[in-house]
C-alpha atoms as a PDB file:
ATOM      1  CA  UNK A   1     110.639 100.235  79.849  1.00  0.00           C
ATOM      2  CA  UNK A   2     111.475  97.751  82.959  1.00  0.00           C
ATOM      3  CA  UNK A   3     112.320  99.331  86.234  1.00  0.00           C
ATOM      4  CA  UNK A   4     116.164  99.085  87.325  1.00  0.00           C
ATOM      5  CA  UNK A   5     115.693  98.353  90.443  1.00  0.00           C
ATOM      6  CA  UNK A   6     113.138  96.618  93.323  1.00  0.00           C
ATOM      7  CA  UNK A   7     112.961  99.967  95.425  1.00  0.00           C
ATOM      8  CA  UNK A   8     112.317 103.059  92.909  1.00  0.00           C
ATOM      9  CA  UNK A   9     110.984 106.430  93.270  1.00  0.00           C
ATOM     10  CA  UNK A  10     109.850 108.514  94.607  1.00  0.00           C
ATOM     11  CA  UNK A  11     108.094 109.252  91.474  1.00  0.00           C
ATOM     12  CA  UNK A  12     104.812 111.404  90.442  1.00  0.00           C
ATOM     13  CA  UNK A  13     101.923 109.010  89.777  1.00  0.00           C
ATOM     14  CA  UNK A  14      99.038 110.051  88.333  1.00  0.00           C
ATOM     15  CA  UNK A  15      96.554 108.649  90.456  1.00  0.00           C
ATOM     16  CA  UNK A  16      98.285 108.467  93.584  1.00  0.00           C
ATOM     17  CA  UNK A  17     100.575 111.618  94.131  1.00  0.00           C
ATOM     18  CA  UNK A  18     104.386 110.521  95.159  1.00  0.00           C
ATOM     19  CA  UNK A  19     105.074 106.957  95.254  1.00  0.00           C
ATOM     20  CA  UNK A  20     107.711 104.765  95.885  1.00  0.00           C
ATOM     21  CA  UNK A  21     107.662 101.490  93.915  1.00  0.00           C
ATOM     22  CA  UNK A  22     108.456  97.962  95.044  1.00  0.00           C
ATOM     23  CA  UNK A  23     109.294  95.929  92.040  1.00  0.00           C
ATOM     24  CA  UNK A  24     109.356  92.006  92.690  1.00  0.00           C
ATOM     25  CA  UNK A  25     110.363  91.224  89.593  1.00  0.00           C
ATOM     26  CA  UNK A  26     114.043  90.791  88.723  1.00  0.00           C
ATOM     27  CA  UNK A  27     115.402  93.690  86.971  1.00  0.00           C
ATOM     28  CA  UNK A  28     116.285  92.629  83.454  1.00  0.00           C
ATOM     29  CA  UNK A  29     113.150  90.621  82.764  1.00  0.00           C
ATOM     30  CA  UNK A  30     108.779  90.915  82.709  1.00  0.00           C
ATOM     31  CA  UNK A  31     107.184  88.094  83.941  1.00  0.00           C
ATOM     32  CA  UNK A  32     103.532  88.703  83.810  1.00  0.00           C
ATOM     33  CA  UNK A  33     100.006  86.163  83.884  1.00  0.00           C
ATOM     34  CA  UNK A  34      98.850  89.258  81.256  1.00  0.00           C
ATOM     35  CA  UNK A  35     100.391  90.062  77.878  1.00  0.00           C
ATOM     36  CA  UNK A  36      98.342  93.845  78.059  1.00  0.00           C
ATOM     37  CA  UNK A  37      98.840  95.711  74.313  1.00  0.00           C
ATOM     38  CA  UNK A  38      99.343  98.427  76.679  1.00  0.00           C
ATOM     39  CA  UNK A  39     102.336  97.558  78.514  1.00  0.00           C
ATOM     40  CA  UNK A  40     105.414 100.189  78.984  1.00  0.00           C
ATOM     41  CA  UNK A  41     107.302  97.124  79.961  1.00  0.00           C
ATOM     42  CA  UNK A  42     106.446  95.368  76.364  1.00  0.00           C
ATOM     43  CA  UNK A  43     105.157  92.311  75.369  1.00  0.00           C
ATOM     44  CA  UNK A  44     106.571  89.198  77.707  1.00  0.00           C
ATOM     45  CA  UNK A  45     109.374  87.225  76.652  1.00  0.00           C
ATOM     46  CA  UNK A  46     108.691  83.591  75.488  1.00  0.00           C
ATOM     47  CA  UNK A  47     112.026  82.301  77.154  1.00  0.00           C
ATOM     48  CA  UNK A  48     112.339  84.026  80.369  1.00  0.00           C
ATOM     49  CA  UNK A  49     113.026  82.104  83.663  1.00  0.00           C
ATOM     50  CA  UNK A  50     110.191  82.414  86.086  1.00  0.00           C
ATOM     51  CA  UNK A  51     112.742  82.970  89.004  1.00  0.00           C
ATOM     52  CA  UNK A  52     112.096  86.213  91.599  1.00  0.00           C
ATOM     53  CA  UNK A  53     114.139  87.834  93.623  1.00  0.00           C
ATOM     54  CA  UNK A  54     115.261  87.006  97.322  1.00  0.00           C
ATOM     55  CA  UNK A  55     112.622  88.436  99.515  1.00  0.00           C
ATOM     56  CA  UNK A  56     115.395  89.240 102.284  1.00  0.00           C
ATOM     57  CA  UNK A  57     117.086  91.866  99.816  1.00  0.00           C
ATOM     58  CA  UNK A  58     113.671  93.635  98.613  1.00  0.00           C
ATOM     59  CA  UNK A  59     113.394  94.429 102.749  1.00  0.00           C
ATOM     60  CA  UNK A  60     116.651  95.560 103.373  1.00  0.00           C
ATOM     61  CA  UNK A  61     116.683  97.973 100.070  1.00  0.00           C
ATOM     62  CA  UNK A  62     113.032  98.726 101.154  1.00  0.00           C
ATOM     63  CA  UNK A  63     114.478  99.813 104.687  1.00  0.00           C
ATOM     64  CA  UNK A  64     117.443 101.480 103.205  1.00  0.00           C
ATOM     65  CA  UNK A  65     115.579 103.451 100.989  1.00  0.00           C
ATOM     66  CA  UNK A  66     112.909 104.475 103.595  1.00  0.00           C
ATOM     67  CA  UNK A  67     115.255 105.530 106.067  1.00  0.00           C
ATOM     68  CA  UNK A  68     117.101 107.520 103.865  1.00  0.00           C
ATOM     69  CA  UNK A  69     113.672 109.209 102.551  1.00  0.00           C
ATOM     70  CA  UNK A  70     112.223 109.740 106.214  1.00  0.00           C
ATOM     71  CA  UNK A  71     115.878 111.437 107.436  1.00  0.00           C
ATOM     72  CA  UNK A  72     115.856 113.446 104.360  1.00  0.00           C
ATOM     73  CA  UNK A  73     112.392 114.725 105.279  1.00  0.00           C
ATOM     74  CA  UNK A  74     110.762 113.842 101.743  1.00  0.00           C
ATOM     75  CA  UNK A  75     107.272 113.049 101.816  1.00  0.00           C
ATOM     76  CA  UNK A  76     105.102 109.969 100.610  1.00  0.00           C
ATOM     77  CA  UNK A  77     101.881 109.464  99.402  1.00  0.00           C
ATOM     78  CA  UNK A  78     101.719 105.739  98.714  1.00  0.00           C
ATOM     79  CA  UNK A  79     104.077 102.704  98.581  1.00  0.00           C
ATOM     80  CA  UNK A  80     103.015 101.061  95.734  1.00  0.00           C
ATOM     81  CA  UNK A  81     103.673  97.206  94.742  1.00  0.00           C
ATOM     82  CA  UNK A  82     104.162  97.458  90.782  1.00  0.00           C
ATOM     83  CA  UNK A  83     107.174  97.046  88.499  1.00  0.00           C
ATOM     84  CA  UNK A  84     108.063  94.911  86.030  1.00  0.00           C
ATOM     85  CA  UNK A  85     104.961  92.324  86.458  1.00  0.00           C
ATOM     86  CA  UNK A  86     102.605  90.972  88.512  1.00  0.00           C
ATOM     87  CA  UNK A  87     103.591  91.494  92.151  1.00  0.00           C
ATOM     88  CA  UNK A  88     101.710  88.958  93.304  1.00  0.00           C
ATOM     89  CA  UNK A  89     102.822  85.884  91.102  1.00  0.00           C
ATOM     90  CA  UNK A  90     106.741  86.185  93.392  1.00  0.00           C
ATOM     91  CA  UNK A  91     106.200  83.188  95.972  1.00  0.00           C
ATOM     92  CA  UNK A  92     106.807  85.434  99.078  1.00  0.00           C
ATOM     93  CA  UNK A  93     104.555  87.836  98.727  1.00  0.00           C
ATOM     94  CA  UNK A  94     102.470  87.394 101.403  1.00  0.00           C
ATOM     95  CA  UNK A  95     105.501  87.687 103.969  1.00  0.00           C
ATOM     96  CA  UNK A  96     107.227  90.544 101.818  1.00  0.00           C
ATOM     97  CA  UNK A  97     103.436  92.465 102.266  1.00  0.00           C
ATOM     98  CA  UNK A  98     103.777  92.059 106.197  1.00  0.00           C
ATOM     99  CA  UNK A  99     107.427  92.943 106.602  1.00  0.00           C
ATOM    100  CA  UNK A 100     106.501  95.980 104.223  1.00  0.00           C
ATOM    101  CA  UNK A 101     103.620  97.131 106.449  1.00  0.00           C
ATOM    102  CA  UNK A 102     105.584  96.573 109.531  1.00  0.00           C
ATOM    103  CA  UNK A 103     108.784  98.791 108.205  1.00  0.00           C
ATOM    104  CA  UNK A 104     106.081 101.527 106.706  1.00  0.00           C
ATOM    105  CA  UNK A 105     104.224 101.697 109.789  1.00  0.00           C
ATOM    106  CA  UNK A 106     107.811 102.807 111.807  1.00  0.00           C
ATOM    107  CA  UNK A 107     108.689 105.285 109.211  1.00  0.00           C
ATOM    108  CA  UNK A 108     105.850 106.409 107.412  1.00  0.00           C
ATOM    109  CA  UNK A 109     103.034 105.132 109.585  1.00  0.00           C
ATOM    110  CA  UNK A 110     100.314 107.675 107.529  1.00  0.00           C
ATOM    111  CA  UNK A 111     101.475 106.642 104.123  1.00  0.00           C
ATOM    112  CA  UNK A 112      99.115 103.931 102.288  1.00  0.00           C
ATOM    113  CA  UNK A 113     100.417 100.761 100.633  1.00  0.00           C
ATOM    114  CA  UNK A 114      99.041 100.322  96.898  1.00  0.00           C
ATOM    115  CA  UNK A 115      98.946  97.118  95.305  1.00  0.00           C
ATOM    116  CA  UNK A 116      98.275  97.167  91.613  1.00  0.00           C
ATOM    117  CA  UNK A 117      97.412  93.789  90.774  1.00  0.00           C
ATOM    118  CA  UNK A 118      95.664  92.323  87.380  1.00  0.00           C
ATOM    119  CA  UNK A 119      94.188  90.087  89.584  1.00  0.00           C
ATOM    120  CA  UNK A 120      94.910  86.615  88.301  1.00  0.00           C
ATOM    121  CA  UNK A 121      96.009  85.588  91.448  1.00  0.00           C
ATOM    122  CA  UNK A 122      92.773  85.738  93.162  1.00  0.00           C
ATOM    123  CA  UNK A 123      91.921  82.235  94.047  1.00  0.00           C
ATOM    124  CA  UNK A 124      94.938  82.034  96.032  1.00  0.00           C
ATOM    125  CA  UNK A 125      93.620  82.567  99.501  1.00  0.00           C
ATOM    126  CA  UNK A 126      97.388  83.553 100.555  1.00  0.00           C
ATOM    127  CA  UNK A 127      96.751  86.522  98.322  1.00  0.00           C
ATOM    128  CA  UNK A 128      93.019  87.262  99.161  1.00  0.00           C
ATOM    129  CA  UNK A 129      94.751  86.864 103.175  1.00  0.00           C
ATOM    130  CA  UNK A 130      97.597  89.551 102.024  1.00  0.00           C
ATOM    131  CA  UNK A 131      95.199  92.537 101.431  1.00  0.00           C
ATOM    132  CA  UNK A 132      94.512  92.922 104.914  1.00  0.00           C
ATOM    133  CA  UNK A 133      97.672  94.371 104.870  1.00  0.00           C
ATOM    134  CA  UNK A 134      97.229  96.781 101.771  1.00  0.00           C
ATOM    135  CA  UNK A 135      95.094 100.187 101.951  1.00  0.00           C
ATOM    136  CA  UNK A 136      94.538 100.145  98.586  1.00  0.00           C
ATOM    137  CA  UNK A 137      94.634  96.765  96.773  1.00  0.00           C
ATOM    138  CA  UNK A 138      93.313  98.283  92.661  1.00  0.00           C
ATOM    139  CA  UNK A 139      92.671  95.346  90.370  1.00  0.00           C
ATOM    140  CA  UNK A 140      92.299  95.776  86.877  1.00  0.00           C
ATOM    141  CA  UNK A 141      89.355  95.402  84.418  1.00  0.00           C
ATOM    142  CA  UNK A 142      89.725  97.105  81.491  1.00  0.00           C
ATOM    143  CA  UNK A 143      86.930  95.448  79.743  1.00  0.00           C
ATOM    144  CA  UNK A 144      83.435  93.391  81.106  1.00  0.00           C
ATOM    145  CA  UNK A 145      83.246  91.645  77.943  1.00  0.00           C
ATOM    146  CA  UNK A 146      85.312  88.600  77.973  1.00  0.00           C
ATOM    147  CA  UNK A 147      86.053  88.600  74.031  1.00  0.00           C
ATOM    148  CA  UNK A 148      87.484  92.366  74.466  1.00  0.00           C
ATOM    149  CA  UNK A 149      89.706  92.136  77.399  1.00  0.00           C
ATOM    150  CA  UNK A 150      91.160  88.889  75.791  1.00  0.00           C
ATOM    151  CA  UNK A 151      91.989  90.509  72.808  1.00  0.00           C
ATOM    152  CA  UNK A 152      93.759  93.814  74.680  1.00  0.00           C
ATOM    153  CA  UNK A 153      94.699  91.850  78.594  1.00  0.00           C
ATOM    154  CA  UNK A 154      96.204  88.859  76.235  1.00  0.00           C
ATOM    155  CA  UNK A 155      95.790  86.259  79.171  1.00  0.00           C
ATOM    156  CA  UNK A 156      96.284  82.565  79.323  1.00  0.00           C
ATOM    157  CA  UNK A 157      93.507  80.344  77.569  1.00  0.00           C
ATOM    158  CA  UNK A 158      93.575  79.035  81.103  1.00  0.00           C
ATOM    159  CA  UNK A 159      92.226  81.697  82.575  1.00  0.00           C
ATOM    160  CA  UNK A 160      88.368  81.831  83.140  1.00  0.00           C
ATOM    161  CA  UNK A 161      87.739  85.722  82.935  1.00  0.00           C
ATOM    162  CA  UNK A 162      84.306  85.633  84.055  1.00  0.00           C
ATOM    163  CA  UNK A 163      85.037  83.966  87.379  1.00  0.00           C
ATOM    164  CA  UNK A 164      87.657  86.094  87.502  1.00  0.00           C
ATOM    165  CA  UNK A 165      84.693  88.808  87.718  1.00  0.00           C
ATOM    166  CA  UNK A 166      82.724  86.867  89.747  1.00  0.00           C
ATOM    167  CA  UNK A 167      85.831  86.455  92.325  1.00  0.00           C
ATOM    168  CA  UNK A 168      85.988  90.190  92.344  1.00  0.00           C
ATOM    169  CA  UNK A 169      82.211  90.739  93.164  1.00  0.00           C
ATOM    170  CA  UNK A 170      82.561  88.854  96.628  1.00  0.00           C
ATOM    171  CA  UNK A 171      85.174  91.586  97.244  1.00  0.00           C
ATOM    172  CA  UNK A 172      82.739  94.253  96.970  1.00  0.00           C
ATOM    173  CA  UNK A 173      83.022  97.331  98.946  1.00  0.00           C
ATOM    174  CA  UNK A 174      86.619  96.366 100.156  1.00  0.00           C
ATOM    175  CA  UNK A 175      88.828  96.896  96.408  1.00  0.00           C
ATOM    176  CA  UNK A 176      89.717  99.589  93.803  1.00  0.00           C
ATOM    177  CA  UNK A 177      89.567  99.233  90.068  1.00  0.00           C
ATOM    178  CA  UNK A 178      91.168 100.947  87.433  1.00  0.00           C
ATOM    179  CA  UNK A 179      90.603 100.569  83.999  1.00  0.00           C
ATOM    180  CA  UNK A 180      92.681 101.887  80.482  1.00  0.00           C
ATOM    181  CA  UNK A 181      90.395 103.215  78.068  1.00  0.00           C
ATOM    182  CA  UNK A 182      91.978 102.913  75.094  1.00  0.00           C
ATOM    183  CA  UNK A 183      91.337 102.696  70.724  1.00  0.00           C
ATOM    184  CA  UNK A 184      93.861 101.447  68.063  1.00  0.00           C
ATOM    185  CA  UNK A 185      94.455  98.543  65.375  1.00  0.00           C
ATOM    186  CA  UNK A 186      95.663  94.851  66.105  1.00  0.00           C
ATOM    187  CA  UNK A 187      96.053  92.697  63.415  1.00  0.00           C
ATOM    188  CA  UNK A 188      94.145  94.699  61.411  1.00  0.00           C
ATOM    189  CA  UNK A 189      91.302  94.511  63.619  1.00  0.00           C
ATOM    190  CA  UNK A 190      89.850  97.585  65.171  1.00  0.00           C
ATOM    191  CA  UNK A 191      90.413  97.844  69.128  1.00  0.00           C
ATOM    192  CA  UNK A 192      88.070 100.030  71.098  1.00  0.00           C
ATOM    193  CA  UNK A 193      86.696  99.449  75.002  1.00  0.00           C
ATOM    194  CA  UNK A 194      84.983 103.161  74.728  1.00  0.00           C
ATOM    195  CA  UNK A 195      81.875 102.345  72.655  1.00  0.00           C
ATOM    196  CA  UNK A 196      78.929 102.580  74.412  1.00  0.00           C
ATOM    197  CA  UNK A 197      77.793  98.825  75.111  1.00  0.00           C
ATOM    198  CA  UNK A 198      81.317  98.358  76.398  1.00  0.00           C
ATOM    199  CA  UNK A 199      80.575 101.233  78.935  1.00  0.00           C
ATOM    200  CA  UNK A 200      77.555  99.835  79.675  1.00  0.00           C
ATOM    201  CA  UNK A 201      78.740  96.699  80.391  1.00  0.00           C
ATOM    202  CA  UNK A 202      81.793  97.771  82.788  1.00  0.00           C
ATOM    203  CA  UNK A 203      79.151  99.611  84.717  1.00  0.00           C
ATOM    204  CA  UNK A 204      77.202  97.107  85.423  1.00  0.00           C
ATOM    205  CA  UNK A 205      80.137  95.174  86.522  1.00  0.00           C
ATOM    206  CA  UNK A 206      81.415  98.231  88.209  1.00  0.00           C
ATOM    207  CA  UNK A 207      77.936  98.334  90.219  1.00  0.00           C
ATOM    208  CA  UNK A 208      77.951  94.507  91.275  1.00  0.00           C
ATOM    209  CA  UNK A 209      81.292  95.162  92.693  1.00  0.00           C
ATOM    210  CA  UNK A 210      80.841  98.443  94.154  1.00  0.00           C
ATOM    211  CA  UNK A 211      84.302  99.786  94.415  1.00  0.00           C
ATOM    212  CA  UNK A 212      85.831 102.177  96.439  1.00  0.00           C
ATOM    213  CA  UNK A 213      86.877 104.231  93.942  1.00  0.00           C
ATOM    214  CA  UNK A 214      87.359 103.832  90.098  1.00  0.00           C
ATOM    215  CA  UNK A 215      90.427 104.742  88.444  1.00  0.00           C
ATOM    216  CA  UNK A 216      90.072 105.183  84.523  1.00  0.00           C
ATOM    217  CA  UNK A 217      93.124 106.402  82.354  1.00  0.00           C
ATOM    218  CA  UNK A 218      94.363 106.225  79.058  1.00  0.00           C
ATOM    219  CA  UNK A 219      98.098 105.380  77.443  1.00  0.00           C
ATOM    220  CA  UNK A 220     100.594 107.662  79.119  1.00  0.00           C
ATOM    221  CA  UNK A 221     103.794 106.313  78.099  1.00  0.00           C
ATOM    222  CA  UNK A 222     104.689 104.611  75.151  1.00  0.00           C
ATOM    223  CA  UNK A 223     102.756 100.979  74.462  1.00  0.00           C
ATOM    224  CA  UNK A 224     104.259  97.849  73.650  1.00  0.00           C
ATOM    225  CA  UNK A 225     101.798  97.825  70.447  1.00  0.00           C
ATOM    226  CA  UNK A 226     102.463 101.212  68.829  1.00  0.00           C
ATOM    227  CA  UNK A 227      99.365 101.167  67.028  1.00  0.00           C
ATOM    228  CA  UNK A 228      97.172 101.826  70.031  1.00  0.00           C
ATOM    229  CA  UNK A 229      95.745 105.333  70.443  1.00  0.00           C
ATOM    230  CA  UNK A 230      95.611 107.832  73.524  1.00  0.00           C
ATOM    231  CA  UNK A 231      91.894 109.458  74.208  1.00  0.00           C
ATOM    232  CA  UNK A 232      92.326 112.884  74.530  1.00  0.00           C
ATOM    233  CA  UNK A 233      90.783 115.192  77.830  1.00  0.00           C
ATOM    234  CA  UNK A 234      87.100 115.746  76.298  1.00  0.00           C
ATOM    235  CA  UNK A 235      86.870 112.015  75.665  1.00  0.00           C
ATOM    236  CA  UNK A 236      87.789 110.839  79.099  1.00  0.00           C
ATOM    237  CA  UNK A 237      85.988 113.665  80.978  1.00  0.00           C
ATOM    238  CA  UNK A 238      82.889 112.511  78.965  1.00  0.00           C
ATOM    239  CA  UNK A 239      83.152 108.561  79.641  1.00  0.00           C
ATOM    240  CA  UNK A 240      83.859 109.632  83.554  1.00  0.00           C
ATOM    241  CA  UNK A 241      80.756 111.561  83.404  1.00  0.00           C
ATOM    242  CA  UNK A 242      79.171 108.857  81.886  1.00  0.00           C
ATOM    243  CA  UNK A 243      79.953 106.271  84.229  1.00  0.00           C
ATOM    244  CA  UNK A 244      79.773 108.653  87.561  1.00  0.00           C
ATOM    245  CA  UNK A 245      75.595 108.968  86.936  1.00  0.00           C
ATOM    246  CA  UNK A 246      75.226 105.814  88.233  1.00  0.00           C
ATOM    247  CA  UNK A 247      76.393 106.567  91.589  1.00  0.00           C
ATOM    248  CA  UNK A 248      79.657 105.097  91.271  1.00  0.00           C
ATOM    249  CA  UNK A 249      83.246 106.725  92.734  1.00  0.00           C
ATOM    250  CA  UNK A 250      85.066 107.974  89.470  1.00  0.00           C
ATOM    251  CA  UNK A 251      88.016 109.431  89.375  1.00  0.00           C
ATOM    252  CA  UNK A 252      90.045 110.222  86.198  1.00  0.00           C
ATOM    253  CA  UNK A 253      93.348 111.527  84.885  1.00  0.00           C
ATOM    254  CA  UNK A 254      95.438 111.462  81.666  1.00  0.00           C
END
């Protein structure tokens, strides 16, 4: 499922209440650093053109759009940076952030800006400079153990997970997380981040970090591996309780 368009929404999220969506990503393609099992976009493509769209027009639909919303007296929750991708990887996204917060801020000046980022852009100090413009910047971990999130993230060997981690803990106090619990078979292997010493170990991640708040859901919409399975209410209410003991923010939907 990509998104048609680089303004979209309002729509319902889950965690957030309404949002509109910013997509950077050109409509008729994913371009991703992660290849998640998860994805409702699907698995990337091995021949698209990294190519994004012209910052200029993702402003003036943004402005449309928000205009339109604001004299039509709907109300917004969040703007959220998400589509088809990582938002982060377009090459503008620094200035598209500020523009963004400048136009919200005129309209909507209550309304929080979401970025939901996998993160792998981290070490790009543009980016780390960027989320002083973002209320609620939520990276992803949806494993602590290296071997696990490789197999269900499906990341570049070039990535170095761990200081990916380590990046993240120098961020404490000022990020969100969210993390997809998830079971199901990948070539025939047995996938499952819910077993106890993978809780264990995303909590004591989770701790070192110290998040504002922790999102944890499970598969909503269909995956681009249709093996995977969805954890029903008892299970997720019982890993939230799980990991909320230990003094940590939870909060969970599914």
């Amino acid at each position: 499922m990509l998104f048609k368009d680089y303004i979209y929404g309002p729509v319902i999220s889950r965690r957030f209440g309404t949002s509109l969506g910013i997509n950077l990503i050109f409509t008729s393609s994913k371009i991703c650093t992660y290849n998640c099992i998860y994805c409702e976009c699907g698995l990337n493509s091995n021949d698209y053109l990294k190519i994004f769209p012209d910052s200029k027009e993702i402003i003036e639909k943004f402005e449309t759009k928000l205009k339109y919303l604001k004299e039509n007296y709907y109300e917004i929750d969040v703007i959220t940076f998400a589509g088809n991708g990582e938002p982060t990887l377009h090459p503008d996204f620094y200035s598209i952030v500020t523009q963004i917060k400048k136009i919200k801020n005129y309209y909507y000046p209550l309304t929080k800006i979401v970025l939901l980022t996998n993160g792998t852009q981290i070490f790009n100090n543009k980016i780390i400079e960027s989320l002083e413009y973002i209320d609620m910047p939520v990276f992803k971990i949806d494993s602590a153990k290296e071997e696990t999130a490789k197999i269900i993230n499906q990341y570049d060997n070039s990535f170095n997970y761990n200081s990916y981690l380590e990046k993240l803990i120098t961020l404490k106090n000022k990020i969100y997380l969210q993390t997809m619990f998830l079971r199901g078979i990948l070539n025939n292997k047995i996938i499952d981040n819910t077993t106890t010493e993978e809780l264990d170990a995303l909590i004591e991640v989770y701790k070192k970090i110290n998040p504002i708040t922790i999102y944890l859901y499970s598969i909503d919409r269909p995956p681009a591996i249709p093996t995977l399975q969805k954890l029903n209410l008892k299970e997720m209410e019982t890993i939230a309780k799980y990991i909320s003991q230990n003094n940590l923010n939870v909060h969970w939907v599914l």
